[in-house]
C-alpha atoms as a PDB file:
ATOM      1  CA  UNK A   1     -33.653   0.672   1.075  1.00  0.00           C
ATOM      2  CA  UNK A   2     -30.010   0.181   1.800  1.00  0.00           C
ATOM      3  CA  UNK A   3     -27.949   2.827   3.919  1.00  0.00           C
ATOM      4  CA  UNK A   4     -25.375   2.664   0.599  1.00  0.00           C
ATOM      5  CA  UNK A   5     -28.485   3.015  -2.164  1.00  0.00           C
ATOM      6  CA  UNK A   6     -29.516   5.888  -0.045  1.00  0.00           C
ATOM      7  CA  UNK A   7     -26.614   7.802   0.634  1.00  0.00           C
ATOM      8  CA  UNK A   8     -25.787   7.252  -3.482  1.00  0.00           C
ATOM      9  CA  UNK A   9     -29.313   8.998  -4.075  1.00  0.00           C
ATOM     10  CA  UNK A  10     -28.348  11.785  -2.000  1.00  0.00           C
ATOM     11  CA  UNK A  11     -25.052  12.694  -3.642  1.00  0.00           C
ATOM     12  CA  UNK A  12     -26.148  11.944  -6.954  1.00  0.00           C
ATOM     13  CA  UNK A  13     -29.181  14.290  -6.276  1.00  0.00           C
ATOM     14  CA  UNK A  14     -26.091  17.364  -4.759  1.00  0.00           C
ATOM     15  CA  UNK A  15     -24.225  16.834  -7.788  1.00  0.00           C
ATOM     16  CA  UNK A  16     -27.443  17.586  -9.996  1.00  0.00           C
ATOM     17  CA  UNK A  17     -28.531  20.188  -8.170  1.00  0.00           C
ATOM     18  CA  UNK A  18     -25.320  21.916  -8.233  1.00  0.00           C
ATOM     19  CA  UNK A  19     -23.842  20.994 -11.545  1.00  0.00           C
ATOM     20  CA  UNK A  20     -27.087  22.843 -13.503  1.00  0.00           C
ATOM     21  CA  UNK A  21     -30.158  24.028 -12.916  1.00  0.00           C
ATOM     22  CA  UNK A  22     -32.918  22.169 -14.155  1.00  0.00           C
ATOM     23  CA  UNK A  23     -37.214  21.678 -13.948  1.00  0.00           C
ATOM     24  CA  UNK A  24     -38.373  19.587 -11.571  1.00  0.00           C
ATOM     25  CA  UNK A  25     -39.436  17.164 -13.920  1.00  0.00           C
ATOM     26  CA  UNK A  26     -36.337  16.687 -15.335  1.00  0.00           C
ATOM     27  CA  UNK A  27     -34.445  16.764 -12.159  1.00  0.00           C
ATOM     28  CA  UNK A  28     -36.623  13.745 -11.390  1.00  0.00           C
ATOM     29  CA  UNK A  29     -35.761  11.914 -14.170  1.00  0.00           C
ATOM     30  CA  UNK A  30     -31.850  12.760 -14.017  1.00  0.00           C
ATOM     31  CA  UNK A  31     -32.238  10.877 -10.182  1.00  0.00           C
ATOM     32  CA  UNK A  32     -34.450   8.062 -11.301  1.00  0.00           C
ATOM     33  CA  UNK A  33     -31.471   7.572 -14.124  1.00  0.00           C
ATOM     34  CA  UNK A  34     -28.991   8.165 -11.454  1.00  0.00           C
ATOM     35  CA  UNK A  35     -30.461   5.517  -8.929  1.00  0.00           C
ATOM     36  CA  UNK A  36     -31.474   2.597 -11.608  1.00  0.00           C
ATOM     37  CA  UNK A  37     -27.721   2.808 -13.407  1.00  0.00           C
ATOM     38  CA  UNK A  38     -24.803   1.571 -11.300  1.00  0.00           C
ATOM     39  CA  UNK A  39     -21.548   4.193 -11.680  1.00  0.00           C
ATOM     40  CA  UNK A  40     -18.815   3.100 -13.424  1.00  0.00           C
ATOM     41  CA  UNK A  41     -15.365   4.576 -12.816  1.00  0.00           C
ATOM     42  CA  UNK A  42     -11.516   4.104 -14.051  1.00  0.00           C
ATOM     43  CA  UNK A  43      -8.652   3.452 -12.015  1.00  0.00           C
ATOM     44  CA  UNK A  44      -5.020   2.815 -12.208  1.00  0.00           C
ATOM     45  CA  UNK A  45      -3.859   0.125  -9.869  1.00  0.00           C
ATOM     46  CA  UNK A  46      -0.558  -0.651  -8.614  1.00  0.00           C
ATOM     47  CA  UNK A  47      -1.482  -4.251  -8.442  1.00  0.00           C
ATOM     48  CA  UNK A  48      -1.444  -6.295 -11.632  1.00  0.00           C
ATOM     49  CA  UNK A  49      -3.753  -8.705 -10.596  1.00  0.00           C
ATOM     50  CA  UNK A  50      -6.600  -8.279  -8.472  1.00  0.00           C
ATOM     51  CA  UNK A  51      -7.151 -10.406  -5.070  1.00  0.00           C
ATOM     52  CA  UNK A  52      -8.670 -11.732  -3.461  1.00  0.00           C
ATOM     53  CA  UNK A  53     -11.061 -13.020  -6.235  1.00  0.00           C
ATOM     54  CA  UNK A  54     -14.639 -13.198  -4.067  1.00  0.00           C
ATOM     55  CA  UNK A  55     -16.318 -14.391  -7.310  1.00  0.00           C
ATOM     56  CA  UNK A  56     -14.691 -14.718 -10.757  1.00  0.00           C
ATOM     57  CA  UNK A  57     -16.496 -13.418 -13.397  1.00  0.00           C
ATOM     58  CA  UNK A  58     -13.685 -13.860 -15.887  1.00  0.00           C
ATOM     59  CA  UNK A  59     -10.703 -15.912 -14.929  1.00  0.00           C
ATOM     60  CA  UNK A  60      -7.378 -14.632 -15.179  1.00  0.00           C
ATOM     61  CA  UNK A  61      -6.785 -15.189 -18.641  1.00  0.00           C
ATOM     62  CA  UNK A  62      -4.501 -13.953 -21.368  1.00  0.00           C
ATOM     63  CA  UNK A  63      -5.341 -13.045 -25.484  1.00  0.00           C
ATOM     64  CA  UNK A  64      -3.707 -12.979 -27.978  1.00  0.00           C
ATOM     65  CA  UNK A  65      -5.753 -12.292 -31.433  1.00  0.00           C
ATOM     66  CA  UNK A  66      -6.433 -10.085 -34.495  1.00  0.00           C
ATOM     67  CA  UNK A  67      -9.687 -10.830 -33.547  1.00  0.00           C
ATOM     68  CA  UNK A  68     -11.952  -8.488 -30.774  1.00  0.00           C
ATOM     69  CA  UNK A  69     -12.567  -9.632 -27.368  1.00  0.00           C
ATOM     70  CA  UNK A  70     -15.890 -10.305 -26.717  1.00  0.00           C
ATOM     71  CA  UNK A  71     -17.994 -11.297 -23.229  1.00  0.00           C
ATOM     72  CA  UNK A  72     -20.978 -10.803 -21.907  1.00  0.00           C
ATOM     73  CA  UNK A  73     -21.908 -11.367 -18.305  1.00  0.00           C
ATOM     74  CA  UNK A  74     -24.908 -10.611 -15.523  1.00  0.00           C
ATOM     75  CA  UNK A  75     -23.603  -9.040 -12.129  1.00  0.00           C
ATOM     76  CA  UNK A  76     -26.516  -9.606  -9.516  1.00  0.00           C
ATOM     77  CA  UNK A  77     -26.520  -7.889  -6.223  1.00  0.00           C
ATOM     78  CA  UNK A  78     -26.454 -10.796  -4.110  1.00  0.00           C
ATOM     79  CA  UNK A  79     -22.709 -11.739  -5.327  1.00  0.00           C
ATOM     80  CA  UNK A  80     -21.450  -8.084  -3.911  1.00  0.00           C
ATOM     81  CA  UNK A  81     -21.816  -4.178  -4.320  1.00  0.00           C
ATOM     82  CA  UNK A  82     -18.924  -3.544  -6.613  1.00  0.00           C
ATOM     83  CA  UNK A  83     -17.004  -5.411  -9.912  1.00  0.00           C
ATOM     84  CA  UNK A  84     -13.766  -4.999 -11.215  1.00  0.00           C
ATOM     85  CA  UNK A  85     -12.330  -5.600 -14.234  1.00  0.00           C
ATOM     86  CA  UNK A  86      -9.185  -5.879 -15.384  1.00  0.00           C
ATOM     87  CA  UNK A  87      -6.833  -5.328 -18.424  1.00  0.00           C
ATOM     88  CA  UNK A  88      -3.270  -5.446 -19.065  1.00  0.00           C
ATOM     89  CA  UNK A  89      -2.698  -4.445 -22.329  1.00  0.00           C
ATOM     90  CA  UNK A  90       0.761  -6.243 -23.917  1.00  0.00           C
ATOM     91  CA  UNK A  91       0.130  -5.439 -27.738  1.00  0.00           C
ATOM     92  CA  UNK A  92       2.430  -2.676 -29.900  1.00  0.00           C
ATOM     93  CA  UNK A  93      -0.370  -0.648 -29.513  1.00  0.00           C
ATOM     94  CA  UNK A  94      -3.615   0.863 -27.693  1.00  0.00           C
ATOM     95  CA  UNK A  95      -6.395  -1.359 -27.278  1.00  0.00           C
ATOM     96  CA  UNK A  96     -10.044  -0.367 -26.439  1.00  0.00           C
ATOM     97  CA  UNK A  97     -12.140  -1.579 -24.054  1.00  0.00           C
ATOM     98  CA  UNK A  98     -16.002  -0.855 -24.710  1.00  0.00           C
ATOM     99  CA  UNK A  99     -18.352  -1.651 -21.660  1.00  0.00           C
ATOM    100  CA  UNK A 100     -21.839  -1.124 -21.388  1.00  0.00           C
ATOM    101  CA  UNK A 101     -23.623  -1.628 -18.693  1.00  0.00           C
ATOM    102  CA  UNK A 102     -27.330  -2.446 -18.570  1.00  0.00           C
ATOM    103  CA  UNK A 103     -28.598   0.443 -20.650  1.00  0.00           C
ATOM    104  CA  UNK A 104     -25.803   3.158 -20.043  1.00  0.00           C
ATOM    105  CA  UNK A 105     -24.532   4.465 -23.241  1.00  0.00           C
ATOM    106  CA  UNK A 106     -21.109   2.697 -24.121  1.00  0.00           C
ATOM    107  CA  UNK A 107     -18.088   3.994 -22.664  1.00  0.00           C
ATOM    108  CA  UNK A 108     -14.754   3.242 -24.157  1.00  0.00           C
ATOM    109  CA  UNK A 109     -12.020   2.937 -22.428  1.00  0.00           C
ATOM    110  CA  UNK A 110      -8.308   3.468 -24.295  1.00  0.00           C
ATOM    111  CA  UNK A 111      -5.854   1.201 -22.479  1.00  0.00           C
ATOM    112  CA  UNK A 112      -2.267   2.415 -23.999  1.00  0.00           C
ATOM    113  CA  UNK A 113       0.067  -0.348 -24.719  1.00  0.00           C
ATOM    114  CA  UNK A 114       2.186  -2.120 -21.696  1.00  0.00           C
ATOM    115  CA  UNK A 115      -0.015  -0.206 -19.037  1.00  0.00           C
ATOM    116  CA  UNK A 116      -3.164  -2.054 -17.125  1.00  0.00           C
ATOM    117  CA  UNK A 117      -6.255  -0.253 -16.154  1.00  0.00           C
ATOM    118  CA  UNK A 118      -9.513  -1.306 -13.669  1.00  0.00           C
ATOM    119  CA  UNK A 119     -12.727  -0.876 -14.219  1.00  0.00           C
ATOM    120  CA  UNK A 120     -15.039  -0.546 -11.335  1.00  0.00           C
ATOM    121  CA  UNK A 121     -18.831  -0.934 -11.714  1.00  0.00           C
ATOM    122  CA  UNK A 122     -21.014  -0.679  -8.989  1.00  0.00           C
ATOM    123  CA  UNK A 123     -23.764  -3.246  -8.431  1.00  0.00           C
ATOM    124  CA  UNK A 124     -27.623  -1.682  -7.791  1.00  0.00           C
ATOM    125  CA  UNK A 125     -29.848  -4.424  -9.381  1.00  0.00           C
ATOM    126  CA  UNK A 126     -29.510  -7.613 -11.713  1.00  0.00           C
ATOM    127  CA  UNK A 127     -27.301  -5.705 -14.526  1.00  0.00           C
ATOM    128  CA  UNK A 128     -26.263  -7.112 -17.882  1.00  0.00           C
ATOM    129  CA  UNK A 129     -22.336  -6.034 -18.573  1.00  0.00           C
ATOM    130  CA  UNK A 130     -21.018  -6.416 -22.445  1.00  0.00           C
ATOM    131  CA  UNK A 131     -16.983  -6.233 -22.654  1.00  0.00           C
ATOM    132  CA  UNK A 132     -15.861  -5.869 -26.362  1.00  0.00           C
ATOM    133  CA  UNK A 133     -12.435  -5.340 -26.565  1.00  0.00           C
ATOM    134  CA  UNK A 134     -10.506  -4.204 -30.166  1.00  0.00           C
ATOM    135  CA  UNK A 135      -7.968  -2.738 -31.569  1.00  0.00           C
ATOM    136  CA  UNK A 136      -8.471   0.779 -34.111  1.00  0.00           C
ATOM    137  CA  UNK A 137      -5.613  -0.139 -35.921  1.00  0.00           C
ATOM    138  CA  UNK A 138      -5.757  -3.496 -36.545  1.00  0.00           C
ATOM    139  CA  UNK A 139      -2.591  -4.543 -35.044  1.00  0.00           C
ATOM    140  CA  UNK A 140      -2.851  -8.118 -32.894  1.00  0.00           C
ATOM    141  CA  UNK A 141      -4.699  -7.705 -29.416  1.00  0.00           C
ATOM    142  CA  UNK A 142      -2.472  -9.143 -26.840  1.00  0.00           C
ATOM    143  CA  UNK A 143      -3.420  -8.637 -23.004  1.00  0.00           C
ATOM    144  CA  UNK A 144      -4.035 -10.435 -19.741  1.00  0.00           C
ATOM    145  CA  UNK A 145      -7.434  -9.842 -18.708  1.00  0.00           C
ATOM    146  CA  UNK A 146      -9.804 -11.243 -15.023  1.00  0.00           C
ATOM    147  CA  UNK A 147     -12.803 -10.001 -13.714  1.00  0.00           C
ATOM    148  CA  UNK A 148     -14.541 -10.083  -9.937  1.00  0.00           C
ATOM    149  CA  UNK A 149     -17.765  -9.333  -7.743  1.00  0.00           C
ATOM    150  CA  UNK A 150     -17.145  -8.298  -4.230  1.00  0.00           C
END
């Protein structure tokens, strides 16, 4: 077992404990959840475009469309630890980004118009990732969009 997958057990299992109490049982299962499902966090950058691109899951691309987004790729563990991906929204409006990852519960993500926002997934095991991008207003999806490993 990797220092990294080790040290992410441990604080997973601090947060737990101190977060809510809980039976054993249940505890376990919150880890064992914890441990199998890579974290997924939101972030801000500076940078429009991300670089350098180690291995492109989704060029960088733009799209323009009344039609959703959709894309569907595997992340595997040997390509890196992490994955970004990210959108520049350039529509009139907020756009949503919907991500699951492996069997996580969809998250969406509301990307307001003319700002950009990464998405950082961390890699564990071989890990499907669905993208599905749309708009709740109907208005034309128009954004600039790449994706890495690293």
């Amino acid at each position: 077992m990797s220092f990294n997958k080790i040290l992410g057990v441990g604080v997973a299992l601090s947060v737990l404990l101190s977060a809510s109490s809980a039976s054993a049982g249940a505890l376990e299962d919150r880890v064992k959840d914890t441990y199998t499902n890579p974290p997924i966090t939101v972030e801000n950058p500076d940078d429009p475009i991300i670089t350098p691109f180690e291995l492109q899951i989704i060029k960088p691309d733009t799209y323009s469309s009344y039609n959703a987004y959709e894309r569907t790729f595997t992340l595997n563990p040997d390509n890196g630890d992490d994955a970004n991906i990210w959108i520049q929204n350039n529509s009139t409006d907020t756009i949503y980004a919907k991500l699951t990852v492996g069997n996580l519960s969809p998250i969406d993500i509301p990307i307001e118009k003319g700002t950009q926002k990464t998405t950082r997934i961390g890699v564990i095991g071989t890990t499907k990732v669905k993208l599905y991008i749309y708009s709740s207003t109907g208005h034309k999806i128009e954004m600039s969009i790449s994706a890495r490993q690293f």
